[in-house]
N, C-alpha and C. Protein backbone atom coordinates (compact mmCIF):
# COMPACT_ATOMS: atom_id res chain seq x y z
N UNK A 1 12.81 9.58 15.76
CA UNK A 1 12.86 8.84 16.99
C UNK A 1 12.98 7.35 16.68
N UNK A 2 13.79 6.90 17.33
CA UNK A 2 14.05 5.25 17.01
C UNK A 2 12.99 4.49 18.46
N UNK A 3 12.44 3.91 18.31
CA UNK A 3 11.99 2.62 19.03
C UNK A 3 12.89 1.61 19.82
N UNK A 4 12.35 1.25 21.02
CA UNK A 4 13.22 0.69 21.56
C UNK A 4 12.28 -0.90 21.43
N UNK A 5 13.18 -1.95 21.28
CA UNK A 5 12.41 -3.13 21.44
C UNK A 5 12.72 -4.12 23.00
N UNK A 6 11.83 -4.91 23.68
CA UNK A 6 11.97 -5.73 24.78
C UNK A 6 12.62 -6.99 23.81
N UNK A 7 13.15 -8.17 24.83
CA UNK A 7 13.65 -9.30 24.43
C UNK A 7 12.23 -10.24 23.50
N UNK A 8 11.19 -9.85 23.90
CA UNK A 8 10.14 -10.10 23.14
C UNK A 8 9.42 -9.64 21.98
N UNK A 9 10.49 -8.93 21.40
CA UNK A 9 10.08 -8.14 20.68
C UNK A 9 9.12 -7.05 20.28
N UNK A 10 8.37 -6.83 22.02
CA UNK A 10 7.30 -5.63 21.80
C UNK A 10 8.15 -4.71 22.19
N UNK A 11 7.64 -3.14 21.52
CA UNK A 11 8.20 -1.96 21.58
C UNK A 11 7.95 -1.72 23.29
N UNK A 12 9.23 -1.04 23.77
CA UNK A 12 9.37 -0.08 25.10
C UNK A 12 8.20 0.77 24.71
N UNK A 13 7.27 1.18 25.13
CA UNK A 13 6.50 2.58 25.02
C UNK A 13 6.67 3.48 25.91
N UNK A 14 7.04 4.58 25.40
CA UNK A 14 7.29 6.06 26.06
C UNK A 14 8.84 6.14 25.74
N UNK A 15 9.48 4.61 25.71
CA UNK A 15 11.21 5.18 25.99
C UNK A 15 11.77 5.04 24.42
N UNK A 16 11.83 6.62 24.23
CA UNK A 16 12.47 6.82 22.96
C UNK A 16 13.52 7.37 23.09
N UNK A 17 14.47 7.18 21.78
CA UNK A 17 15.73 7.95 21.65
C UNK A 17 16.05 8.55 20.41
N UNK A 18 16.49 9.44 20.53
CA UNK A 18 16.75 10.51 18.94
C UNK A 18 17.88 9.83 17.78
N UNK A 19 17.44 9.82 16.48
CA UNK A 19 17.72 9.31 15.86
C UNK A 19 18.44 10.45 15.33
N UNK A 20 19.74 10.49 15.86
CA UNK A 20 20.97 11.98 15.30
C UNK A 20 20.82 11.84 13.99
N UNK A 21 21.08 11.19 13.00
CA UNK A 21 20.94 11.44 11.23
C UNK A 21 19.65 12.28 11.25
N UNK A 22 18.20 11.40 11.34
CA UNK A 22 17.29 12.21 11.35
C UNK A 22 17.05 13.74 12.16
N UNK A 23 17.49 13.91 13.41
CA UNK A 23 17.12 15.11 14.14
C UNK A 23 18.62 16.16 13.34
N UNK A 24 18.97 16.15 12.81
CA UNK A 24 19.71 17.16 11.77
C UNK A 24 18.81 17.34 10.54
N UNK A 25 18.55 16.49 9.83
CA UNK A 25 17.32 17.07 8.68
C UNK A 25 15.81 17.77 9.21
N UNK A 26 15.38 17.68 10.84
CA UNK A 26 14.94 17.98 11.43
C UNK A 26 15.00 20.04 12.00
N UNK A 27 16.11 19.34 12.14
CA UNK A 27 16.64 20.80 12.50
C UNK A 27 16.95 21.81 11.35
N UNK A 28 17.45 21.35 10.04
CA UNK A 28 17.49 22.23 8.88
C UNK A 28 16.06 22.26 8.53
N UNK A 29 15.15 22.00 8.65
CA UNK A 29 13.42 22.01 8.16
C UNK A 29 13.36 23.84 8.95
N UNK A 30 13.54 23.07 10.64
CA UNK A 30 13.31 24.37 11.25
C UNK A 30 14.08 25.75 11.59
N UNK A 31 15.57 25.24 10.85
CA UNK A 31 16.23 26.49 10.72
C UNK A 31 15.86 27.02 9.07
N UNK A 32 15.74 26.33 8.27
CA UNK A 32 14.99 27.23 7.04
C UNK A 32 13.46 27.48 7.33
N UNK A 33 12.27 27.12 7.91
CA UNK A 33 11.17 28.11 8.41
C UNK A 33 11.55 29.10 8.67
N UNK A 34 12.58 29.42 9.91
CA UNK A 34 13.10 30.24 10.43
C UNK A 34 13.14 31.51 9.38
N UNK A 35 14.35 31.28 8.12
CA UNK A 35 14.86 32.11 7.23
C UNK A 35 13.87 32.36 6.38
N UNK A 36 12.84 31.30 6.50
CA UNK A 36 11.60 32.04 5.37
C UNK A 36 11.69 31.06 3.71
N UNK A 37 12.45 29.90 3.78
CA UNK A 37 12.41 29.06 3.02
C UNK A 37 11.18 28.40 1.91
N UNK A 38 11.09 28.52 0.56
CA UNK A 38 10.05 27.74 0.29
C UNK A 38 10.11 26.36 0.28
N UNK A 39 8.83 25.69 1.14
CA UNK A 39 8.85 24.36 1.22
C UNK A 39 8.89 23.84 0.10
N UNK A 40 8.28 23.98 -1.03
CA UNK A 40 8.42 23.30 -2.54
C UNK A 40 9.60 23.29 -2.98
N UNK A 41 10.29 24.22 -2.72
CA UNK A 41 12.01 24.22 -3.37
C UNK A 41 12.84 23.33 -2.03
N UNK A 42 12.77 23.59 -0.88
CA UNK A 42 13.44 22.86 -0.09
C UNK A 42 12.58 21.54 0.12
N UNK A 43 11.99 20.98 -0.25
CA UNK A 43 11.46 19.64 -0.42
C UNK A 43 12.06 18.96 -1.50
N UNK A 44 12.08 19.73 -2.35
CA UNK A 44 13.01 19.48 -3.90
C UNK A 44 14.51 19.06 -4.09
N UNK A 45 15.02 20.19 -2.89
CA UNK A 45 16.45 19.95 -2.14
C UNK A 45 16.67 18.72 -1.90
N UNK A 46 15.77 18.31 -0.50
CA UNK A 46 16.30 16.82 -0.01
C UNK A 46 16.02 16.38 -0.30
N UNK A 47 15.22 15.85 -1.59
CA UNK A 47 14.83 14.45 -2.87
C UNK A 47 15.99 14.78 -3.44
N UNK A 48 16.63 15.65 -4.00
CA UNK A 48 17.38 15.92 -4.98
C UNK A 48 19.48 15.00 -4.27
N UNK A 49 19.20 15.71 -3.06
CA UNK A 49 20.09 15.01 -1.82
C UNK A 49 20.56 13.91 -1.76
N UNK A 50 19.01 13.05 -1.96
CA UNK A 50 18.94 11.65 -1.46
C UNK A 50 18.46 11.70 -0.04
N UNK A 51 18.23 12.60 0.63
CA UNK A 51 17.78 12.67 1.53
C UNK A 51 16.31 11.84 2.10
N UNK A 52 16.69 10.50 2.65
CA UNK A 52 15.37 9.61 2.70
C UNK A 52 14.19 10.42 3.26
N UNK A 53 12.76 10.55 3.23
CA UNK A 53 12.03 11.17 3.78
C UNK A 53 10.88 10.39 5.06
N UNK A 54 10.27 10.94 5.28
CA UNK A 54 9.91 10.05 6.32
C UNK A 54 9.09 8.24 5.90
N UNK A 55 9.27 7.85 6.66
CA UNK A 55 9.68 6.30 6.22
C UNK A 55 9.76 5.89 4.96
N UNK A 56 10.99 6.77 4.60
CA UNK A 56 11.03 6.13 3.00
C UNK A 56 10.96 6.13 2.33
N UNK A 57 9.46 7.60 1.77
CA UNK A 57 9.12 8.17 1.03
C UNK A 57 10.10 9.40 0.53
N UNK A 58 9.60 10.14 -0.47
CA UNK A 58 10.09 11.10 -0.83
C UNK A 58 9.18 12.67 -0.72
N UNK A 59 10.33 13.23 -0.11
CA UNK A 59 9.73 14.70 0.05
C UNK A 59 8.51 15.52 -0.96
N UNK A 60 7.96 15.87 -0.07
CA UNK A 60 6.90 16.89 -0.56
C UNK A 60 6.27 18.23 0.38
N UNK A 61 6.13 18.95 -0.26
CA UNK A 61 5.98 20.41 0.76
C UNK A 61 4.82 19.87 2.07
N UNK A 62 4.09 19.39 1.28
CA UNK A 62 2.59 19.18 2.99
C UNK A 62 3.61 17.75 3.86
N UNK A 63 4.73 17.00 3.32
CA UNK A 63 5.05 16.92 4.44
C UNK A 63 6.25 17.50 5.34
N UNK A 64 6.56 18.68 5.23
CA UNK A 64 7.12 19.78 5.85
C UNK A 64 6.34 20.32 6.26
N UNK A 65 5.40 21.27 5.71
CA UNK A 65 4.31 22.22 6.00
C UNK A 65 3.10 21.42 6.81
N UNK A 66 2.26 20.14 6.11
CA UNK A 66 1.49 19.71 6.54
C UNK A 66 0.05 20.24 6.63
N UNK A 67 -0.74 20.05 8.12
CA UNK A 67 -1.84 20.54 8.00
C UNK A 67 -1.79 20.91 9.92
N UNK A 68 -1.93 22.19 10.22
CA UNK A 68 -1.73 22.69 11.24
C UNK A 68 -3.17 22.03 11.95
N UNK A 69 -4.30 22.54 11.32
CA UNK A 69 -5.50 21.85 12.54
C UNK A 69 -5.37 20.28 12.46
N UNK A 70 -4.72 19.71 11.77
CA UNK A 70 -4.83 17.95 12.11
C UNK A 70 -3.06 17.75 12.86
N UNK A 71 -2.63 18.80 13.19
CA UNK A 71 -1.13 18.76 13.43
C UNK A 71 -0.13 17.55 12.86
N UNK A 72 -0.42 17.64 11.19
CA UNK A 72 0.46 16.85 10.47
C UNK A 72 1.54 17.42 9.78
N UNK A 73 2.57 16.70 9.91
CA UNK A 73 3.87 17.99 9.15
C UNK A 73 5.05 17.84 9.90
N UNK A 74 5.96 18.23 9.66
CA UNK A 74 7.37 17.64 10.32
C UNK A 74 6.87 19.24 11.60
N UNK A 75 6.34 20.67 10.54
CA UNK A 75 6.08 21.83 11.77
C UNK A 75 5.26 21.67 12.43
N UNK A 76 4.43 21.05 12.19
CA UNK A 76 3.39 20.61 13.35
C UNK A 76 3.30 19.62 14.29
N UNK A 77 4.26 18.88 14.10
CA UNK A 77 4.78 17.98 15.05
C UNK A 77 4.52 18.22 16.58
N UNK A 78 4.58 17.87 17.57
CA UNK A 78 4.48 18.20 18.79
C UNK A 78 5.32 17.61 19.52
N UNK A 79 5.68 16.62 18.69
CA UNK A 79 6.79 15.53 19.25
C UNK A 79 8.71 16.81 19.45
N UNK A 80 8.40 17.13 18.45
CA UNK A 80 9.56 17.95 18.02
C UNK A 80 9.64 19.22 19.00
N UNK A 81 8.94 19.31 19.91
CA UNK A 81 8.98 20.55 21.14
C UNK A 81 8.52 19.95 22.47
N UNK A 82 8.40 18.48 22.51
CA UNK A 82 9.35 18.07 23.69
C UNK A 82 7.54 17.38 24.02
N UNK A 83 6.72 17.21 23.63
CA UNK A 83 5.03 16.62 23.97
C UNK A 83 4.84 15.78 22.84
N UNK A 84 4.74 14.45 23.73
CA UNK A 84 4.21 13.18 23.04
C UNK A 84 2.57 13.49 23.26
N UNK A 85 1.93 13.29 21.74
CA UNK A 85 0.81 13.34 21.90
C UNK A 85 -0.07 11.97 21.64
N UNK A 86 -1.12 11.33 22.17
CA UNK A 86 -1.64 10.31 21.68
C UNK A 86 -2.93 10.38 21.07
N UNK A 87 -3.42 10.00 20.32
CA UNK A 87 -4.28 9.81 19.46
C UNK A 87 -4.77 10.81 18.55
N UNK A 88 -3.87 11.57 18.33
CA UNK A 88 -3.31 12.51 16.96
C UNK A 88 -4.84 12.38 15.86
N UNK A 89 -4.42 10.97 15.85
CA UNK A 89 -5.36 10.90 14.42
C UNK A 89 -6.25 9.27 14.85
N UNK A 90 -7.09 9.29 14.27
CA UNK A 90 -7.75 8.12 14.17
C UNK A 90 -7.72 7.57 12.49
N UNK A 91 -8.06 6.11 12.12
CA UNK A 91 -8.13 5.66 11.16
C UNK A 91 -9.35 4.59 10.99
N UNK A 92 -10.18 5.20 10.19
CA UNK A 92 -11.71 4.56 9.59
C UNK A 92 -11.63 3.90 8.17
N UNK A 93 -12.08 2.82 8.00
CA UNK A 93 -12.01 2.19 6.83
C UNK A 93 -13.03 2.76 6.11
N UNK A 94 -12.78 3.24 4.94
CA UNK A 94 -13.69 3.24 3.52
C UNK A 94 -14.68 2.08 3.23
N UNK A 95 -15.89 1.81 3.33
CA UNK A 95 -16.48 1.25 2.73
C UNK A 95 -16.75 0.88 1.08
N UNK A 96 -15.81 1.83 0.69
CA UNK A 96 -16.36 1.90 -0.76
C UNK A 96 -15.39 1.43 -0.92
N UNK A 97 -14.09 2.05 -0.79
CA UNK A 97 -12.81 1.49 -1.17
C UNK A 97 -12.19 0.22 -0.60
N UNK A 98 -12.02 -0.17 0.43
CA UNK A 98 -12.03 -0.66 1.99
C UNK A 98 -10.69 -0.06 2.29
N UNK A 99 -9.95 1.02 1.86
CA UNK A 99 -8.46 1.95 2.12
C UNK A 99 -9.01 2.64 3.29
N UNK A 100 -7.58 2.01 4.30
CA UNK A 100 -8.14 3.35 5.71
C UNK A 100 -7.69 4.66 5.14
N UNK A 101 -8.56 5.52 5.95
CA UNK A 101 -8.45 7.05 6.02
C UNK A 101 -8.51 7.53 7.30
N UNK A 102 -7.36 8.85 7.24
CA UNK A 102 -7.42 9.60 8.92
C UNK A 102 -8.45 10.46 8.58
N UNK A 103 -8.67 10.82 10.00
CA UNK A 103 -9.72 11.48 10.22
C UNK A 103 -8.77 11.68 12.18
N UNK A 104 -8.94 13.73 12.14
CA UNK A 104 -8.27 13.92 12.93
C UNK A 104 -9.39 13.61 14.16
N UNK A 105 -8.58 13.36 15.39
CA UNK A 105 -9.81 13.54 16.49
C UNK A 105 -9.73 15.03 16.78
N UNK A 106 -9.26 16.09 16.25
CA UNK A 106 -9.84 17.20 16.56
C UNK A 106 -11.43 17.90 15.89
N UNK A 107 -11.23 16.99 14.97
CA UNK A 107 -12.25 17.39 13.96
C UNK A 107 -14.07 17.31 14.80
């Protein structure tokens, strides 16, 4: 999903638009679930591709697969079946480290 920006440079919120490059690597994620694909080998695929991964990074199975009770993962998405969700996750600073960490609000 691409972001829309005002003349002020704050983001439109709510008004998004599909980012066609991305919603095709999107759609091959969920037409190989479909076929029964392993995420470790098809994660391997689109690094191997060049296939950018999400912002930038490079593919790895948990972020395809993810984590279903914190609904992280390109399949767990919610965004991707048509429900914007808000506050997904929260983020608490480490005291020890001072590195934020999520922590789901389902938890």
């Amino acid at each position: 999903m691409v972001k829309q920006f005002a003349p002020n440079g704050e983001p439109i919120r709510g008004d998004l638009t599909i980012n066609l490059a991305e919603a095709a690597i999107v759609r091959r994620i969920f037409d190989d679930y479909i076929r029964r694909q392993v995420f470790a080998r098809h994660s391997l695929e689109l690094n191997k591709e060049g296939v950018p991964g999400p912002q930038g990074s490079a593919w790895g199975p948990t972020t395809i697969h993810g984590n279903p009770k914190r609904g992280v993962g390109i399949l767990n998405n919610q965004l991707y079946v048509g429900r914007l969700v808000w506050n997904r996750l929260r983020y608490l600073k480490d005291p020890d480290t001072g590195k934020r960490v999520s922590a789901s609000t389902r938890d």
